[in-house]
C-alpha atoms as a PDB file:
ATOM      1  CA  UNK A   1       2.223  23.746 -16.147  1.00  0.00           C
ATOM      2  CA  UNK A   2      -0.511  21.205 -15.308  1.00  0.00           C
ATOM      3  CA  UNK A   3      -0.589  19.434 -18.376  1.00  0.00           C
ATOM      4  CA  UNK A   4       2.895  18.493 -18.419  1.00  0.00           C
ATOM      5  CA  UNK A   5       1.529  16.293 -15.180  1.00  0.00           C
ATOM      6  CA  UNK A   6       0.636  12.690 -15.618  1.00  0.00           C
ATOM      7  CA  UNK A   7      -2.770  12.072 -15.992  1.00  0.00           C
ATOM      8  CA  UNK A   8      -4.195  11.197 -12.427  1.00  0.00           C
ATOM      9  CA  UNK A   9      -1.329  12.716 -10.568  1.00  0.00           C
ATOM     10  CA  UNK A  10      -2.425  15.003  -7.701  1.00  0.00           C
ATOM     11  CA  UNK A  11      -0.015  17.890  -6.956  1.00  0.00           C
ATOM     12  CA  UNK A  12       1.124  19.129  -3.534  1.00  0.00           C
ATOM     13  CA  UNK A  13      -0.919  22.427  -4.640  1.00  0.00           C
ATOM     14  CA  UNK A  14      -3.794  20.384  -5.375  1.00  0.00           C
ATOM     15  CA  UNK A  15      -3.727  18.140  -2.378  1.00  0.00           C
ATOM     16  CA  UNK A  16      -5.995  18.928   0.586  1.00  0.00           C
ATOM     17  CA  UNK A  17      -6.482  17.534   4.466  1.00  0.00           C
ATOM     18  CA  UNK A  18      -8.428  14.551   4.005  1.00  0.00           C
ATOM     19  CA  UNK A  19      -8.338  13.347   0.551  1.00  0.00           C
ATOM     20  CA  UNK A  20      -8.267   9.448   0.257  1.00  0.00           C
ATOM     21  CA  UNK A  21      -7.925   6.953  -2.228  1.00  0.00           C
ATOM     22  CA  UNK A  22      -8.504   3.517  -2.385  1.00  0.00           C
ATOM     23  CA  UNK A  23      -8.081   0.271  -4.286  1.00  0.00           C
ATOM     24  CA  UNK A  24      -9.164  -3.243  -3.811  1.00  0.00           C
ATOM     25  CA  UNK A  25      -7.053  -6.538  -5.407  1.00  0.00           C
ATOM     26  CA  UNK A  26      -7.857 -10.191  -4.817  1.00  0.00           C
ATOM     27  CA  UNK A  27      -4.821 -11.875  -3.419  1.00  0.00           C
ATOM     28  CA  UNK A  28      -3.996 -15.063  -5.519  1.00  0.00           C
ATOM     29  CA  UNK A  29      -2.000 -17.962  -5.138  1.00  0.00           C
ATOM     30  CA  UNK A  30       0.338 -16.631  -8.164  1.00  0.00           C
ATOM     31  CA  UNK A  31       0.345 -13.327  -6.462  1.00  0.00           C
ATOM     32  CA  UNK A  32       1.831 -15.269  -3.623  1.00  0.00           C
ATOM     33  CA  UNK A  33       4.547 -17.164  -5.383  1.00  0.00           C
ATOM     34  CA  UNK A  34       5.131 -14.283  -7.403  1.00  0.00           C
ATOM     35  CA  UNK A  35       6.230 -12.310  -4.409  1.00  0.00           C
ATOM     36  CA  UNK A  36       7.880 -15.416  -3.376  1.00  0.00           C
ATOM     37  CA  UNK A  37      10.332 -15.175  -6.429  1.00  0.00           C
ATOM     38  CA  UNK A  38      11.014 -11.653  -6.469  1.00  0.00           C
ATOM     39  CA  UNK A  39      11.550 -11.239  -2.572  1.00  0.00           C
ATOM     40  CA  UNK A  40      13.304 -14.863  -2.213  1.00  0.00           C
ATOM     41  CA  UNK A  41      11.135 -14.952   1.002  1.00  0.00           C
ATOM     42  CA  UNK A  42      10.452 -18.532   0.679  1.00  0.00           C
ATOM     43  CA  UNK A  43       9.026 -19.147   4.436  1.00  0.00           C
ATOM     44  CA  UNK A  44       6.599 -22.149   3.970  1.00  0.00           C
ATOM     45  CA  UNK A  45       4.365 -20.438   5.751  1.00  0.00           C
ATOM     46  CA  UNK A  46       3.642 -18.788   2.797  1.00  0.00           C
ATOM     47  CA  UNK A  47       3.924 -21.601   0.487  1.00  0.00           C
ATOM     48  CA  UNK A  48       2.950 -24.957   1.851  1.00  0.00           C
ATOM     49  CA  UNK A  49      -0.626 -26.095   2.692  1.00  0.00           C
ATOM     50  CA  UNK A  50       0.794 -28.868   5.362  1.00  0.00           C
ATOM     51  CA  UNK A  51       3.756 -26.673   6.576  1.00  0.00           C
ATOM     52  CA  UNK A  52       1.042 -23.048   7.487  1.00  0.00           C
ATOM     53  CA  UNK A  53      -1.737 -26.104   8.633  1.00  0.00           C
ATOM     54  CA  UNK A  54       0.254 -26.204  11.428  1.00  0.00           C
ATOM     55  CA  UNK A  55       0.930 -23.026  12.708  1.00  0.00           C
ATOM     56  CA  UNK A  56      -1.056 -20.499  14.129  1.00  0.00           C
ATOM     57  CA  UNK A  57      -3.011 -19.376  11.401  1.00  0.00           C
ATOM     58  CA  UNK A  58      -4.304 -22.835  10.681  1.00  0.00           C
ATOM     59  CA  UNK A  59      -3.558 -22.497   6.804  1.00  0.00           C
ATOM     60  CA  UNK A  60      -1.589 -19.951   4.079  1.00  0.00           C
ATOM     61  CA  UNK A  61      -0.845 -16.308   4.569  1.00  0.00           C
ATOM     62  CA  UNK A  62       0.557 -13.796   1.771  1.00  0.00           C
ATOM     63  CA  UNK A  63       3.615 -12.080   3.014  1.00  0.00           C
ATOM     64  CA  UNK A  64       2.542  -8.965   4.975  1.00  0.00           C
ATOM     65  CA  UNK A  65       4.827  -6.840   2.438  1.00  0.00           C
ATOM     66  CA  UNK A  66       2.538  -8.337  -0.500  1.00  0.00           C
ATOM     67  CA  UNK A  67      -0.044  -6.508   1.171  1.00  0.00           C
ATOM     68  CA  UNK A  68       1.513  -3.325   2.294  1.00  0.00           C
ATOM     69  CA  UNK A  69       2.470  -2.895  -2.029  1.00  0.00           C
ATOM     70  CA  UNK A  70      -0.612  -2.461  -2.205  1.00  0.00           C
ATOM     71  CA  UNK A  71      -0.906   0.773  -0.407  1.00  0.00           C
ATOM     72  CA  UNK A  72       2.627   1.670  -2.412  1.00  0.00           C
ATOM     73  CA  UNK A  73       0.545   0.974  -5.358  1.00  0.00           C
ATOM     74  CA  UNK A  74      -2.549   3.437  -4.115  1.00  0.00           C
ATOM     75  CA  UNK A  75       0.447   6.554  -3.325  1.00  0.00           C
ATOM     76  CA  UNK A  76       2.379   6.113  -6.273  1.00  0.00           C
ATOM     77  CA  UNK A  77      -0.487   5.193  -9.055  1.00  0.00           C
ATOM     78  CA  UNK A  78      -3.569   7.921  -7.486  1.00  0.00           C
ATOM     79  CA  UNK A  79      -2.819   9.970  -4.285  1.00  0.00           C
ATOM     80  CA  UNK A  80      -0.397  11.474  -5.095  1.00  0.00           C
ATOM     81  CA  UNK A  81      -0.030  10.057  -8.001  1.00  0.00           C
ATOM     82  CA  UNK A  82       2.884   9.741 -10.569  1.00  0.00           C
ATOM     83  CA  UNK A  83       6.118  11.658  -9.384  1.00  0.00           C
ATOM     84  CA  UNK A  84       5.492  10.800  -5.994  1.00  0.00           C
ATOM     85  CA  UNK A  85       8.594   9.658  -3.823  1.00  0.00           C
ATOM     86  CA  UNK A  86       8.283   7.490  -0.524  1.00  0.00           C
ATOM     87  CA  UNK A  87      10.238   8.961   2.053  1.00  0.00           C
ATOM     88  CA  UNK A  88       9.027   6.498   4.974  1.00  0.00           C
ATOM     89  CA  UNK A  89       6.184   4.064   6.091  1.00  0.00           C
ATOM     90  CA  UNK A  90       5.275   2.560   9.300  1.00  0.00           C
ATOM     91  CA  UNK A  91       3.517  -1.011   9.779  1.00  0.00           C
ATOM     92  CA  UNK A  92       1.498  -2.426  11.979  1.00  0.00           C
ATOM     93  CA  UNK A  93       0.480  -5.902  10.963  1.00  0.00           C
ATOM     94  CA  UNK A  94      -2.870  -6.571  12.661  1.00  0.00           C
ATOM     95  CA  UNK A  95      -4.513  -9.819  10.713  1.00  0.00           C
ATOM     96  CA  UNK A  96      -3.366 -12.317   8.065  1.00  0.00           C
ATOM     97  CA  UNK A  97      -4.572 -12.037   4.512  1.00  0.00           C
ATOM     98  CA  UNK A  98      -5.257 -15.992   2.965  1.00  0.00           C
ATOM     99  CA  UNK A  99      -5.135 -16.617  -0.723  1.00  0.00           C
ATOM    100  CA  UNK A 100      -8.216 -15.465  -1.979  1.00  0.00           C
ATOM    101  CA  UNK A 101      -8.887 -12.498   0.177  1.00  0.00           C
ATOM    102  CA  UNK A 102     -10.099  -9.086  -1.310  1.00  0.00           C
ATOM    103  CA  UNK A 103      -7.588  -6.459   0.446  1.00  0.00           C
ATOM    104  CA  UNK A 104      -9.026  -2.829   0.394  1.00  0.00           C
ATOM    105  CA  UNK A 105      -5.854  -0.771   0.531  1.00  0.00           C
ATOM    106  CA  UNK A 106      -6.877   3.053   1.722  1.00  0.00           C
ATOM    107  CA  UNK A 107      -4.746   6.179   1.514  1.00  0.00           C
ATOM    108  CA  UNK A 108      -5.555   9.554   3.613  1.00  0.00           C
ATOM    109  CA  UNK A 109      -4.025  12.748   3.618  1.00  0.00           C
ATOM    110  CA  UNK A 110      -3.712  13.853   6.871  1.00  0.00           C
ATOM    111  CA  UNK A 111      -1.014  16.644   7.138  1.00  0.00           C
ATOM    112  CA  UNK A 112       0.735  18.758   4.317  1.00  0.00           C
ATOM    113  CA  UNK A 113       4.173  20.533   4.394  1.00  0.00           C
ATOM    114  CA  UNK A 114       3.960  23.004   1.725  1.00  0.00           C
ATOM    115  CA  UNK A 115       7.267  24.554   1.880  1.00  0.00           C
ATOM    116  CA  UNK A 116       9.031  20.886   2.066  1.00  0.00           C
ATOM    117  CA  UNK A 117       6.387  19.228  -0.729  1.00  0.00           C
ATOM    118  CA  UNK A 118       6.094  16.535   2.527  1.00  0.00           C
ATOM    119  CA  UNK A 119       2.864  14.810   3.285  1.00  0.00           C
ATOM    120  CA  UNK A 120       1.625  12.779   5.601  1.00  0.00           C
ATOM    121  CA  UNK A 121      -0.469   9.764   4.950  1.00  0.00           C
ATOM    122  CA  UNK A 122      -2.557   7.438   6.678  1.00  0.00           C
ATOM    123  CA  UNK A 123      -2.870   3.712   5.602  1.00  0.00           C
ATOM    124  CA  UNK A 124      -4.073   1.123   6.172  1.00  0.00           C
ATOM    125  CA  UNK A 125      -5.556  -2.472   4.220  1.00  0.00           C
ATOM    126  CA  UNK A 126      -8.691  -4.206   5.395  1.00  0.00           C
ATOM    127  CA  UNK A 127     -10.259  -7.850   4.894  1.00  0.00           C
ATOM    128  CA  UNK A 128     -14.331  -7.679   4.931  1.00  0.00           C
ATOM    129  CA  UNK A 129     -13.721  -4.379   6.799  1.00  0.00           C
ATOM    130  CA  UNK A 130     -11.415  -5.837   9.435  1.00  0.00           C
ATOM    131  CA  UNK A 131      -8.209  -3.773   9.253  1.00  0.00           C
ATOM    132  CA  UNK A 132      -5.266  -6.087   8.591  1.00  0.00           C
ATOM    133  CA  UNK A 133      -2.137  -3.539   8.157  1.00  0.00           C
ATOM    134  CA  UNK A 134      -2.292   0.163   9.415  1.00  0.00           C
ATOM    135  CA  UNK A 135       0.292   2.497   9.128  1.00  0.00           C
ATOM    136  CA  UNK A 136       1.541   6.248   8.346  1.00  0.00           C
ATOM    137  CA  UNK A 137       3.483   7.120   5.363  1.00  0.00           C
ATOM    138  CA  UNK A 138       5.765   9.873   4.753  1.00  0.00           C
ATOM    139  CA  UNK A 139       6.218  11.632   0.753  1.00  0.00           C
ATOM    140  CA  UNK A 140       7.612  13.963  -1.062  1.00  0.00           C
ATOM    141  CA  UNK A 141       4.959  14.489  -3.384  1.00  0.00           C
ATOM    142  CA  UNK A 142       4.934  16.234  -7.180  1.00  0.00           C
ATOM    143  CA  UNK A 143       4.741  19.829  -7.670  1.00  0.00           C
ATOM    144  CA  UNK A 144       3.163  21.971 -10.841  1.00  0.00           C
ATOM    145  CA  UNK A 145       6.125  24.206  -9.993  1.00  0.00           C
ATOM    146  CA  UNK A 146       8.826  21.286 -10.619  1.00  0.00           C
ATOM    147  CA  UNK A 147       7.261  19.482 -13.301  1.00  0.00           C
END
């Protein structure tokens, strides 16, 4: 029944207390406005040099969403993997991420409901190891037996 699985996928009978996953993305400027366009969140704080100068992060932030699609990217591309369906997630934004930054996004499983296919993650994103989003995320993740 496995191999009717996408590749990389990790099934709630494979998945075990403590498994994590990771992936790290430079945020860009076009990453930015690209978010920008598709979210219509146009807040100049995002956008203009002049306009963030003067608020209190003394320059550009990516949208805090931008960064938590990264840790949608980590559930639904390697832990669990393809199939995988987000239920809930929790944010806690603790830091901005500027243009340029290298955002570690890090997935761990921390409990497992068997008999509901439900599993609880921890996230969280981090900046030169300070942690700049933390959360918990809820799934309903794939199963050999529904494939």
């Amino acid at each position: 029944m496995l191999d009717n699985m996408p590749r990389g996928t990790i099934t709630i009978e494979e998945l075990e207390i403590g498994m994590t996953r990771s992936l790290t993305k430079q945020v860009t400027d076009r990453d930015i406005e690209l978010f920008a366009e598709v979210s219509t969140d146009r807040n100049p704080v995002h956008l203009d040099d002049s306009y963030a100068m003067d608020t209190i992060f003394e320059g550009r932030i990516a949208h805090g969403m931008l960064t938590a699609g990264l840790i949608s990217a980590v559930i639904g591309e390697q832990l669990p993997g393809h199939g995988t369906v987000y239920l809930g997630q929790t944010l806690k934004f603790m830091a901005p991420v500027r243009p340029g930054d290298w955002v570690r996004a890090e997935v761990e499983v921390t409990a497992i409901d068997h008999s509901r296919r439900r599993v609880q993650l921890a996230t969280h994103c981090a900046v030169d190891g300070t942690v700049v989003l933390k959360g918990e995320a809820t799934v309903l993740a794939p199963s050999a037996k529904f494939d």
